[in-house]
Every structure is written in C-alpha cells, then in structure tokens.
PDB file of N, CA and C in Angstrom:
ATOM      1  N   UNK A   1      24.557 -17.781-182.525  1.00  0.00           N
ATOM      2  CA  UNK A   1      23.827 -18.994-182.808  1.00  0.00           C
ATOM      3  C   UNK A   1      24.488 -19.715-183.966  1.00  0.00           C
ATOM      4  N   UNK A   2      24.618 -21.002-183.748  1.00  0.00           N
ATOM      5  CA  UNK A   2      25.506 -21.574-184.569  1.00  0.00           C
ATOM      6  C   UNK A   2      24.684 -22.375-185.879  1.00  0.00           C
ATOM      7  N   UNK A   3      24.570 -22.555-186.621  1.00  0.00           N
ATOM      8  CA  UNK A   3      23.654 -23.541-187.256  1.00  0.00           C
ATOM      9  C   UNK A   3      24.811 -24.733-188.205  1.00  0.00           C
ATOM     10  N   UNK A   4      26.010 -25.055-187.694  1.00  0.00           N
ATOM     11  CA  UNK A   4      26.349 -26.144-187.675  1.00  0.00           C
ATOM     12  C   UNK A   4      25.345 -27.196-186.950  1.00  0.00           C
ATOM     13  N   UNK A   5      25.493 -28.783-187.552  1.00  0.00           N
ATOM     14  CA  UNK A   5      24.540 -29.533-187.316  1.00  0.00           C
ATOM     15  C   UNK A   5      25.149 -30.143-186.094  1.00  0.00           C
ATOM     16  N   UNK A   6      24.144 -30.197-185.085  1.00  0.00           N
ATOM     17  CA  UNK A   6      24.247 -30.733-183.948  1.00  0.00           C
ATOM     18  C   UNK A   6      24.079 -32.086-184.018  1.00  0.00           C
ATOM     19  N   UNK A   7      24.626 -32.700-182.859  1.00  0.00           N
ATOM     20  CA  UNK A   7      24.710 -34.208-182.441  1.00  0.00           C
ATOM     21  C   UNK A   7      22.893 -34.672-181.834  1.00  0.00           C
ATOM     22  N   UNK A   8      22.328 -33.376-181.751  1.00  0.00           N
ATOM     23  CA  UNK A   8      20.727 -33.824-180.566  1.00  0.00           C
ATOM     24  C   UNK A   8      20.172 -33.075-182.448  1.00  0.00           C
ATOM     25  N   UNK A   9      19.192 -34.300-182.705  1.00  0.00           N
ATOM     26  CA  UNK A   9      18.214 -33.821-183.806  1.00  0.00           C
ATOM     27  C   UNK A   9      17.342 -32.478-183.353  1.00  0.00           C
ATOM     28  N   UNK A  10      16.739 -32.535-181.652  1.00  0.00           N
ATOM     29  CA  UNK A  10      15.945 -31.716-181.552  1.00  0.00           C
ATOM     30  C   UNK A  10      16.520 -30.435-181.742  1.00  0.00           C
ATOM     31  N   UNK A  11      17.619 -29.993-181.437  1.00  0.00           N
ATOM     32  CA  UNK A  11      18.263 -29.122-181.485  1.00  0.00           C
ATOM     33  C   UNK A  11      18.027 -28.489-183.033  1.00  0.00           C
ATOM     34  N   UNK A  12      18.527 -29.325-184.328  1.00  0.00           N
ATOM     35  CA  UNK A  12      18.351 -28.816-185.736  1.00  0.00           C
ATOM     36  C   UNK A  12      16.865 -28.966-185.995  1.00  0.00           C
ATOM     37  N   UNK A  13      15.647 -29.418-185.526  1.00  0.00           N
ATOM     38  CA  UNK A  13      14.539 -29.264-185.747  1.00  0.00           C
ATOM     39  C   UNK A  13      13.980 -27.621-185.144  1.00  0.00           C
ATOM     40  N   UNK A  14      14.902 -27.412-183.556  1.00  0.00           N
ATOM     41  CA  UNK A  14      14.642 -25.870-183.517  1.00  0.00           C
ATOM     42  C   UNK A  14      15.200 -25.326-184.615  1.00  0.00           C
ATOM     43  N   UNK A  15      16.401 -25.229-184.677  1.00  0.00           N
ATOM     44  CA  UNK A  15      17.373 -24.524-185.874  1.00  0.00           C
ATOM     45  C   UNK A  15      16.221 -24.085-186.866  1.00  0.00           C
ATOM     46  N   UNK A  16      15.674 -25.099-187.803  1.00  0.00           N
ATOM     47  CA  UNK A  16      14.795 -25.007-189.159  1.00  0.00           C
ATOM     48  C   UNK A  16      13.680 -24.428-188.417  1.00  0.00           C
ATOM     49  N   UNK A  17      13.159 -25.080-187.478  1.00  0.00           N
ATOM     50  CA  UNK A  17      11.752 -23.967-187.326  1.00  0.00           C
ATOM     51  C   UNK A  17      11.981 -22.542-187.297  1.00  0.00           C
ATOM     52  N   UNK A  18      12.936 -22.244-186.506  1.00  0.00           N
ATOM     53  CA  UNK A  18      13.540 -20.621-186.229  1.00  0.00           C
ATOM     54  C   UNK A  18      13.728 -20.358-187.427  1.00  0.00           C
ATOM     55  N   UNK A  19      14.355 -20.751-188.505  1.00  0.00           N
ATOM     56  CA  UNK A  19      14.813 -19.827-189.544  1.00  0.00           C
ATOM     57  C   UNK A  19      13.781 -19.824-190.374  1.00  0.00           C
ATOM     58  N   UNK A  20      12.843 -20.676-190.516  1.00  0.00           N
ATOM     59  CA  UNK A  20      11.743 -20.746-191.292  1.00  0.00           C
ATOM     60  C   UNK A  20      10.679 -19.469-190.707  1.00  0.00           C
ATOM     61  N   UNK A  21      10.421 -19.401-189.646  1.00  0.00           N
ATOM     62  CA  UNK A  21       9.426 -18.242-188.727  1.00  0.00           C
ATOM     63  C   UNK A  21      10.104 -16.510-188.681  1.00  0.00           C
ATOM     64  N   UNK A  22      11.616 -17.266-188.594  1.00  0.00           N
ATOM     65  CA  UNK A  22      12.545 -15.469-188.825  1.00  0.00           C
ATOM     66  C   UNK A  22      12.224 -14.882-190.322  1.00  0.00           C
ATOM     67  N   UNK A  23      12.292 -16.035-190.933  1.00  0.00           N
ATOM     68  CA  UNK A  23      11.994 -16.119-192.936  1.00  0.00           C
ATOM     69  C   UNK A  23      10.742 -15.286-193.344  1.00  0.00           C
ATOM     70  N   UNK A  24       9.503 -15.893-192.362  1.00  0.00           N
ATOM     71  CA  UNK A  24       8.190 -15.207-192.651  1.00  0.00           C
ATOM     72  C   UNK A  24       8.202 -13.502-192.452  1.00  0.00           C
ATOM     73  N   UNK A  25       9.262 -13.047-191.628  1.00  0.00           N
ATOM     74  CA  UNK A  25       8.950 -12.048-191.547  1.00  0.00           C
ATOM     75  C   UNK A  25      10.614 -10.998-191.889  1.00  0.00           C
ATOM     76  N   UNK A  26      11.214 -11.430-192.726  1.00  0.00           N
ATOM     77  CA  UNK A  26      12.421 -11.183-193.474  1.00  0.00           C
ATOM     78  C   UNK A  26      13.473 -11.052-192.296  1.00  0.00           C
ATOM     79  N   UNK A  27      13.584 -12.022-191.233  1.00  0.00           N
ATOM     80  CA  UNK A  27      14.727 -11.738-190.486  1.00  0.00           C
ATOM     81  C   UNK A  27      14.964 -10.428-189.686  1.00  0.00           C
ATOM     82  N   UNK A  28      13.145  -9.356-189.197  1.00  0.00           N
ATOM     83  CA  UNK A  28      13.371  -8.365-189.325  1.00  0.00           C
ATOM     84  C   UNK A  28      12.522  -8.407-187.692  1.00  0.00           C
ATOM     85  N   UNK A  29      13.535  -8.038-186.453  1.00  0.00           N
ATOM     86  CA  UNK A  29      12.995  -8.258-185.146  1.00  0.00           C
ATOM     87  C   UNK A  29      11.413  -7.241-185.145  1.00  0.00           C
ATOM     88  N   UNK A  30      11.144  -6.195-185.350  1.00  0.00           N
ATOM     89  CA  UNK A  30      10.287  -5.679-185.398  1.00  0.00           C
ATOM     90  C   UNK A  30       8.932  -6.006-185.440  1.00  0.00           C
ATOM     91  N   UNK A  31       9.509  -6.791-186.818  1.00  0.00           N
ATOM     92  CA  UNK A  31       7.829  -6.905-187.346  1.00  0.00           C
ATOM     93  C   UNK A  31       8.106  -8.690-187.159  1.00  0.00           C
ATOM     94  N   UNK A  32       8.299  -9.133-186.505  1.00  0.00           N
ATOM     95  CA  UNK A  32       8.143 -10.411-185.557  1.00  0.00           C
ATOM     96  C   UNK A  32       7.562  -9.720-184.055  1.00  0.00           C
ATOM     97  N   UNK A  33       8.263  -9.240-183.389  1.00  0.00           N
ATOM     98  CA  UNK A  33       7.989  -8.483-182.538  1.00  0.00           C
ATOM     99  C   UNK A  33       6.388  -8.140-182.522  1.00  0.00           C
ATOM    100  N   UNK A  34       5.614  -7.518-183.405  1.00  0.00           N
ATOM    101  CA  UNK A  34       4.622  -6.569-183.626  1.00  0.00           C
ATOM    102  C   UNK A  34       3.544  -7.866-183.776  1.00  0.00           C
ATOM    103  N   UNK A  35       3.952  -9.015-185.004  1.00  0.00           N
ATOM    104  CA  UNK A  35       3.099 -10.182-184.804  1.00  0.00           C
ATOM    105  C   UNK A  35       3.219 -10.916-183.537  1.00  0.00           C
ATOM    106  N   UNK A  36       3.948 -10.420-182.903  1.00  0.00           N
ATOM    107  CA  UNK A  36       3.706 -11.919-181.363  1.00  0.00           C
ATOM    108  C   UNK A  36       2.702 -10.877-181.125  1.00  0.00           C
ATOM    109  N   UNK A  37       2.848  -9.544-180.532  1.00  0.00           N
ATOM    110  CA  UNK A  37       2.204  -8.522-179.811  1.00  0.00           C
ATOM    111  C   UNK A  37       0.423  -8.872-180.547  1.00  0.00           C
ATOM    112  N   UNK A  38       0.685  -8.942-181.425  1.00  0.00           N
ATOM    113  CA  UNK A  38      -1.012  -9.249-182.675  1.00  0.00           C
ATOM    114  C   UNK A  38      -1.619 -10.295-181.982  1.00  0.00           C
ATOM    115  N   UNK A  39      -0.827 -11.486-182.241  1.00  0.00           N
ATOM    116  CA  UNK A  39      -1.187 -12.921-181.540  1.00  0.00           C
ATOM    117  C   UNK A  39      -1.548 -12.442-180.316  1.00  0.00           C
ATOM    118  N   UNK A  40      -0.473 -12.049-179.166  1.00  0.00           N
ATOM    119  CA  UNK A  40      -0.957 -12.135-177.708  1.00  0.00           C
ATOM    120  C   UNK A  40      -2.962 -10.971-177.936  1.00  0.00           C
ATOM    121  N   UNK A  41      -3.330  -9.825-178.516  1.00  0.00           N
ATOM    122  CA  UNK A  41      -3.837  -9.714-178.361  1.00  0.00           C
ATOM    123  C   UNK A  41      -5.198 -10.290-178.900  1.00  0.00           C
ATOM    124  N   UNK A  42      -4.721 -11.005-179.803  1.00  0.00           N
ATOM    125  CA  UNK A  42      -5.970 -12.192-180.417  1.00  0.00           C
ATOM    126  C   UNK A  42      -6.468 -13.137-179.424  1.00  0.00           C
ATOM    127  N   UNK A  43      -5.130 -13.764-178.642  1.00  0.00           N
ATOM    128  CA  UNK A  43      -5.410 -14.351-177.537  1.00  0.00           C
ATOM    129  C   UNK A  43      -6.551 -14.256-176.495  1.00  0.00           C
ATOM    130  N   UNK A  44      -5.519 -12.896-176.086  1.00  0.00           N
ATOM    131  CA  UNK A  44      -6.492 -11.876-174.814  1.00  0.00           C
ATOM    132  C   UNK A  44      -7.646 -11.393-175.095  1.00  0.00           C
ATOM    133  N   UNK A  45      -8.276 -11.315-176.596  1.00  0.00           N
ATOM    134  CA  UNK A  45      -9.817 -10.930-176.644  1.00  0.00           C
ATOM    135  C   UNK A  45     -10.663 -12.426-177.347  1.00  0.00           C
ATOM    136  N   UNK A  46     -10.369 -13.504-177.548  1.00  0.00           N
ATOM    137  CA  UNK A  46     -10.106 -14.821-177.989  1.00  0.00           C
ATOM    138  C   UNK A  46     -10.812 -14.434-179.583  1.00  0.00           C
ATOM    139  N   UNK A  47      -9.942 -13.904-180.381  1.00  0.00           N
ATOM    140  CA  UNK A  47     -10.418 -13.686-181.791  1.00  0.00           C
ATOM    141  C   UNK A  47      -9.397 -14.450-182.761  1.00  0.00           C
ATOM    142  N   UNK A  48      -9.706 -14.723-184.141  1.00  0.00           N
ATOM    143  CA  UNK A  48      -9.176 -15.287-184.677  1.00  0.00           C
ATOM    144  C   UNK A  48      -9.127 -17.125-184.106  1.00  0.00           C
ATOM    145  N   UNK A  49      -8.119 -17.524-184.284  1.00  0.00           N
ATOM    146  CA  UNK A  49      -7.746 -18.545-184.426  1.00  0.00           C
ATOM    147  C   UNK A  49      -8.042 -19.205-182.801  1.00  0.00           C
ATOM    148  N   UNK A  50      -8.285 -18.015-181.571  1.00  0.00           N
ATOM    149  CA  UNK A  50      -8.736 -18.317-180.181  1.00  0.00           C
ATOM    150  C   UNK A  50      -9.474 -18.306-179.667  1.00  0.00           C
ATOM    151  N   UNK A  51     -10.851 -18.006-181.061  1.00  0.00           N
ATOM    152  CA  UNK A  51     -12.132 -17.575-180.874  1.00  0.00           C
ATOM    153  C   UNK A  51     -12.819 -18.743-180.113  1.00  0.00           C
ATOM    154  N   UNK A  52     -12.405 -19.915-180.332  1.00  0.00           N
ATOM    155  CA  UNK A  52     -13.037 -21.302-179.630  1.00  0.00           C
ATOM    156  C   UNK A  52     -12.793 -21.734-177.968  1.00  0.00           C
ATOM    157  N   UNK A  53     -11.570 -20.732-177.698  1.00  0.00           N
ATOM    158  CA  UNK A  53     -10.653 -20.925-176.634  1.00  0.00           C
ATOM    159  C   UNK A  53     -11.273 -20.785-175.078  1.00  0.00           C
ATOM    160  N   UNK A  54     -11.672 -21.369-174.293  1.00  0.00           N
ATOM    161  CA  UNK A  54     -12.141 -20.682-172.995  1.00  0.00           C
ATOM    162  C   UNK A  54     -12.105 -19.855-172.266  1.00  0.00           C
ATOM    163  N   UNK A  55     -12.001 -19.572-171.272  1.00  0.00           N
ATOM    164  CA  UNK A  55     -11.602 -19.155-169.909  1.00  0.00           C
ATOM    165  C   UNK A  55     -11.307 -20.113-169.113  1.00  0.00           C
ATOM    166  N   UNK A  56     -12.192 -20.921-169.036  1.00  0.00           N
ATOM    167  CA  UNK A  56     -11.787 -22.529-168.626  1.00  0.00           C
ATOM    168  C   UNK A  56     -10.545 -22.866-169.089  1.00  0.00           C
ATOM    169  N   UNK A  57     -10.292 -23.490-170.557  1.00  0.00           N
ATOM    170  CA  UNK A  57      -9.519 -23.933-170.963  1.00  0.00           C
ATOM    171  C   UNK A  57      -8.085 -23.186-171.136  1.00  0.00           C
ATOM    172  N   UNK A  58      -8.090 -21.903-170.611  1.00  0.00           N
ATOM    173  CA  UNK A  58      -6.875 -21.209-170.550  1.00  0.00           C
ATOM    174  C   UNK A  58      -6.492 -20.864-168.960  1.00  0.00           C
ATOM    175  N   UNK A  59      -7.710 -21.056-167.818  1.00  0.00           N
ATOM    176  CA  UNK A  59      -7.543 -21.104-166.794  1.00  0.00           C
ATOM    177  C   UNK A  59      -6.487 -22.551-166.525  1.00  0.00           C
ATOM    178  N   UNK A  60      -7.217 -23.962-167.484  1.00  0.00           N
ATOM    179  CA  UNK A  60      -6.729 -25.274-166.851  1.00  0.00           C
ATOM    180  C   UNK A  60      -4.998 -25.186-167.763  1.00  0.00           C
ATOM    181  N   UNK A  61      -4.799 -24.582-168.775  1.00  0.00           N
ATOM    182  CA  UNK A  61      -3.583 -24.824-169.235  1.00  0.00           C
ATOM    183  C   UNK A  61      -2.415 -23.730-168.299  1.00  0.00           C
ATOM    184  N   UNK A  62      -2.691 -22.668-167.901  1.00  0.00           N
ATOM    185  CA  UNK A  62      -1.871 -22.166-166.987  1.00  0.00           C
ATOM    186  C   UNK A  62      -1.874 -22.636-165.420  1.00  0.00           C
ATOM    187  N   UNK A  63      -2.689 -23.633-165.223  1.00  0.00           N
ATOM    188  CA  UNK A  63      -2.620 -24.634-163.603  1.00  0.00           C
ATOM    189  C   UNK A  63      -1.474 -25.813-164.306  1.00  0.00           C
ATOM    190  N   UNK A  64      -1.945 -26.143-165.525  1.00  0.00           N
ATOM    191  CA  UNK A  64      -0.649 -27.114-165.570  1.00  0.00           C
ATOM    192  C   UNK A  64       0.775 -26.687-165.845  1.00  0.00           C
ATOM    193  N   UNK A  65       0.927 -25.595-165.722  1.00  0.00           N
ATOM    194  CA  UNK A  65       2.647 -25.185-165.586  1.00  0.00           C
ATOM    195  C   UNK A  65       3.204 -25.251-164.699  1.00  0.00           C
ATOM    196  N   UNK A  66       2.130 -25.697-163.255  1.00  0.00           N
ATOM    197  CA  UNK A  66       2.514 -25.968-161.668  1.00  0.00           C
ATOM    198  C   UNK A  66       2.783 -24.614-161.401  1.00  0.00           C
ATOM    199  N   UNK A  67       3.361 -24.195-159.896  1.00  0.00           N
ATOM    200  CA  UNK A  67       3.655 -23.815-159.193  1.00  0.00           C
ATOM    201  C   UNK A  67       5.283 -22.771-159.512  1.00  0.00           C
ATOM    202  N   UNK A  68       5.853 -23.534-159.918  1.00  0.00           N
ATOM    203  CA  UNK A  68       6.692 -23.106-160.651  1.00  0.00           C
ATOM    204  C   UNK A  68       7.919 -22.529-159.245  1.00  0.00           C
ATOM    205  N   UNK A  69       8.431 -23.359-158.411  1.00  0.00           N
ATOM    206  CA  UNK A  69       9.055 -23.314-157.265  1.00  0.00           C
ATOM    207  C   UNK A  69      10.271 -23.536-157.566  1.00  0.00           C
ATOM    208  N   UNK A  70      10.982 -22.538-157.247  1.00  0.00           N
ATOM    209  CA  UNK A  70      12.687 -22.253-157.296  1.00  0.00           C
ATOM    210  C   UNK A  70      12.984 -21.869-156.065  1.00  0.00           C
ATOM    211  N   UNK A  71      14.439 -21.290-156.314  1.00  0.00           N
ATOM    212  CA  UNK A  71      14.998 -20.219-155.244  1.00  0.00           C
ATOM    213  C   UNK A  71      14.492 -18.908-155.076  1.00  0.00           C
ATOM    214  N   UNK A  72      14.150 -18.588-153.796  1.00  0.00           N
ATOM    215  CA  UNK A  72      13.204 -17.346-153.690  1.00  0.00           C
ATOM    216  C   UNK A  72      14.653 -16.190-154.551  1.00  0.00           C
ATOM    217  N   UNK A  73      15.623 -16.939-154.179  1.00  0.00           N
ATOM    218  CA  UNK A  73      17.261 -15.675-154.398  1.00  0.00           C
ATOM    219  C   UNK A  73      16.561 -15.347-155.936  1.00  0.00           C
ATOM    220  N   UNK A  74      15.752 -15.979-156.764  1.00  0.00           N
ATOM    221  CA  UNK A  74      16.280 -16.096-158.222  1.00  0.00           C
ATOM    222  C   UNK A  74      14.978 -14.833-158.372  1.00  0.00           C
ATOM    223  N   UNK A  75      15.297 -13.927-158.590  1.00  0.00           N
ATOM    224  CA  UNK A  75      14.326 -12.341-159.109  1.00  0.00           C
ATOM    225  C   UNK A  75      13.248 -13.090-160.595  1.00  0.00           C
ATOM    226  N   UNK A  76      14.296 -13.391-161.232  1.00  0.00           N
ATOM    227  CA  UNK A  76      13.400 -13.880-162.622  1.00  0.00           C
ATOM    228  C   UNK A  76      11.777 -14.624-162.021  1.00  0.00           C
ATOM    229  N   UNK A  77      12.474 -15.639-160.936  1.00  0.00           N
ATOM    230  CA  UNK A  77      11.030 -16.827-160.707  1.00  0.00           C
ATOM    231  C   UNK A  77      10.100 -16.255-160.022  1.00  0.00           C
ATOM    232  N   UNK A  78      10.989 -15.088-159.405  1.00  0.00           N
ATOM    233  CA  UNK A  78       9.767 -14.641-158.340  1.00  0.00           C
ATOM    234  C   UNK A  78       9.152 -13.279-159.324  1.00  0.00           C
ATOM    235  N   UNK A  79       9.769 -12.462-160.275  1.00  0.00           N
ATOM    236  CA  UNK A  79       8.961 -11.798-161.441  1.00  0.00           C
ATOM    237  C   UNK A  79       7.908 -12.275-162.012  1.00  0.00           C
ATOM    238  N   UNK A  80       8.300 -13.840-162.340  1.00  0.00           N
ATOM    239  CA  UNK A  80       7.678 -14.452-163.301  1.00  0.00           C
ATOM    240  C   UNK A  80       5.999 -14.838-162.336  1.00  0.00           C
ATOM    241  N   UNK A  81       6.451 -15.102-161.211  1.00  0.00           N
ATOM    242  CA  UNK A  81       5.357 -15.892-160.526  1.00  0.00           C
ATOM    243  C   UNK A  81       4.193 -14.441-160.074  1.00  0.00           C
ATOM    244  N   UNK A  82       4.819 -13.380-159.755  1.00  0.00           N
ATOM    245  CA  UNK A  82       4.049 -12.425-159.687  1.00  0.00           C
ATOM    246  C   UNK A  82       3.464 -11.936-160.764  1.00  0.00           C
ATOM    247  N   UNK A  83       3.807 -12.004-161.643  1.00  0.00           N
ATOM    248  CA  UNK A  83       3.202 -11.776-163.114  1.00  0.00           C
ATOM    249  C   UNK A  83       2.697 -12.823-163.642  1.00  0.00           C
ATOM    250  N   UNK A  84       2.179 -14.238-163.459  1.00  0.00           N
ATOM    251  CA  UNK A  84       1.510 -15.038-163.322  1.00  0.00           C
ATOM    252  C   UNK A  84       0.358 -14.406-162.404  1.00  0.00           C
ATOM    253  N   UNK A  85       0.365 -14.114-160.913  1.00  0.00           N
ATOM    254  CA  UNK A  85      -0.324 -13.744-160.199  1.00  0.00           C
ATOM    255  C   UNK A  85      -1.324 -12.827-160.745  1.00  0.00           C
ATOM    256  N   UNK A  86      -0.984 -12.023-161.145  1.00  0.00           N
ATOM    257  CA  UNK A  86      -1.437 -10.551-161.283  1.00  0.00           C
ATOM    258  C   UNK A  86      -2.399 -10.830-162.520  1.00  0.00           C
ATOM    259  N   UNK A  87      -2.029 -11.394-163.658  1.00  0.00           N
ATOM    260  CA  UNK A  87      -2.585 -11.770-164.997  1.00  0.00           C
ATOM    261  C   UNK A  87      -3.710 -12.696-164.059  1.00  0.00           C
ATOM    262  N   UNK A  88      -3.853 -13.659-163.249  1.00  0.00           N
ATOM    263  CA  UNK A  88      -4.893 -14.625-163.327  1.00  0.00           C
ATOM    264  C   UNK A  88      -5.746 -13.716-162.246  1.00  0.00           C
ATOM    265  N   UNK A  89      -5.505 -12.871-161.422  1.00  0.00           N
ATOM    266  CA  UNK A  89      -6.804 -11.891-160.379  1.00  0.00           C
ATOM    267  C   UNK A  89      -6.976 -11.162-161.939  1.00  0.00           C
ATOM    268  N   UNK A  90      -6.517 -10.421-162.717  1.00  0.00           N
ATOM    269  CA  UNK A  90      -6.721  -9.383-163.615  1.00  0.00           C
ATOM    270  C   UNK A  90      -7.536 -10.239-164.804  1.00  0.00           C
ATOM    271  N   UNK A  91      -7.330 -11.136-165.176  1.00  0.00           N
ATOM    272  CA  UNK A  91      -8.323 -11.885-166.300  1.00  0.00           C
ATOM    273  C   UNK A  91      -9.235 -13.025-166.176  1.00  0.00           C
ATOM    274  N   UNK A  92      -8.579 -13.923-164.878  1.00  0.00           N
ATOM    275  CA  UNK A  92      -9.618 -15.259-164.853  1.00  0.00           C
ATOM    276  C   UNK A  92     -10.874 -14.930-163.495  1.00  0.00           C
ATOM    277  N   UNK A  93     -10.138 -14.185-162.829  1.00  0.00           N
ATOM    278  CA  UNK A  93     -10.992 -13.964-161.696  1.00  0.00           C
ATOM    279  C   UNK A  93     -12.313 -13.120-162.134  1.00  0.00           C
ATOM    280  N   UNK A  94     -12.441 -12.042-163.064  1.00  0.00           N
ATOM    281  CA  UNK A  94     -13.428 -11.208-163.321  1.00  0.00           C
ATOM    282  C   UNK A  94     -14.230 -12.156-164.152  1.00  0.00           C
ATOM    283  N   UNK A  95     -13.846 -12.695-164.588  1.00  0.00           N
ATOM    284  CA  UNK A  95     -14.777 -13.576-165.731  1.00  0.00           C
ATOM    285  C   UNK A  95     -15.321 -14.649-165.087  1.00  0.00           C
ATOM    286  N   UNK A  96     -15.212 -15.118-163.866  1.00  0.00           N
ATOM    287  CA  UNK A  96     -16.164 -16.323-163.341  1.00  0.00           C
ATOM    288  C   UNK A  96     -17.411 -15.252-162.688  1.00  0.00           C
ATOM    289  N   UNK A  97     -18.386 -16.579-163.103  1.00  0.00           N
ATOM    290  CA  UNK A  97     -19.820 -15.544-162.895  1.00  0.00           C
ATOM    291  C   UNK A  97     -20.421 -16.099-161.796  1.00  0.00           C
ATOM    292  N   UNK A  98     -21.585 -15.050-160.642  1.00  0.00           N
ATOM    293  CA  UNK A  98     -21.453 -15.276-159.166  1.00  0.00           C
ATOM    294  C   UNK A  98     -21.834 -16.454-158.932  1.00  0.00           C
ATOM    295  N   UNK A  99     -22.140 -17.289-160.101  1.00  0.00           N
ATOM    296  CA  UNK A  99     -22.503 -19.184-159.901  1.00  0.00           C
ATOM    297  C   UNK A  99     -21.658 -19.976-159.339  1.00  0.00           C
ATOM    298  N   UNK A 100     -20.159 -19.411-159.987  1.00  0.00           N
ATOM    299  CA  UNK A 100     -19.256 -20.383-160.349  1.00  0.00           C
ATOM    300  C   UNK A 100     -18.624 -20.719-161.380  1.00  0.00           C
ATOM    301  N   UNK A 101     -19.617 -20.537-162.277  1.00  0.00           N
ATOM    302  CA  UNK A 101     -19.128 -20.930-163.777  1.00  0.00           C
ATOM    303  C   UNK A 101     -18.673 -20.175-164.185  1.00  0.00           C
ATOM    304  N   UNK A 102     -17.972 -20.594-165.692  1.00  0.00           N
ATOM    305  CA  UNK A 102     -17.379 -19.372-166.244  1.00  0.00           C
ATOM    306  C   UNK A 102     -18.146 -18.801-167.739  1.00  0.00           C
TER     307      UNK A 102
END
C-alpha cells in the first residue's frame, strides 16, 4: 500500500481514514480484528450503539444491496450470495411474528 498522494482525492481520504482506525488500535491486526468481531456482535444482539436498530431496518438495508448478480463461474458471488441466504432464513425470518410484523 502506497501512501504517496494520489491524483483521485477519494483515494487519500481512504489513505487517512485507514491510518487513523489502524492508529486506534496500534497498527496491531488482532486487536482490530477482535473489535470488528465486538461490533459485529453488538450488531447481532442490537446493543450499544444498535440498540435503536430494527429488524425492519436491517431487513430493508440488506434488500438494498440488490441481488447482487454476476457470473455463476465467480465462487466468491455465489459464496457471498449463499451466505447472504443463510444469515436472512437464520436471523430475519425467526423474528417476524405470525402477524407479519416484526
């Protein structure tokens, strides 16, 4: 990774965010690592900062990533889409109640 300054600003606006977020946690993959793992499970029980968060509103933000249609050849899209799959029967489906609602 180069952090010569690029010709695309967005590019050095990633640059500084990355080194600023690697910074918080001394450049040390681990314990970055261990806080995403924290976050995702704050997420998944909606505590902290996701305590406000839906089922709804996390049902409607993973419909807007679409469909997500490639080449069946490409393993990654079709990983990715099955593991999409599997997460929304395994978390959004149990949580709608026999009304409808969530």
């Amino acid at each position: 990774m180069s952090n010569e300054p690029s010709p695309n600003p967005i590019v050095d606006d990633v640059r500084k965010i990355r080194q600023s977020i690697c910074g918080l946690f001394g450049h040390d993959l681990e314990r970055l690592g261990a806080e995403l793992r924290r976050v995702e499970q704050d997420y998944d029980q909606r505590r902290g900062i996701f305590a406000a968060a839906t089922d709804q509103a996390a049902a409607s933000v993973m419909a807007s990533w679409g469909d997500m249609t490639g080449p069946a050849i490409d393993g990654t899209i079709e990983g990715v889409r099955a593991l999409r799959e599997k997460l929304a029967a395994e978390k959004v489906a149990p949580r709608i109640r026999d009304d409808g609602g969530f």
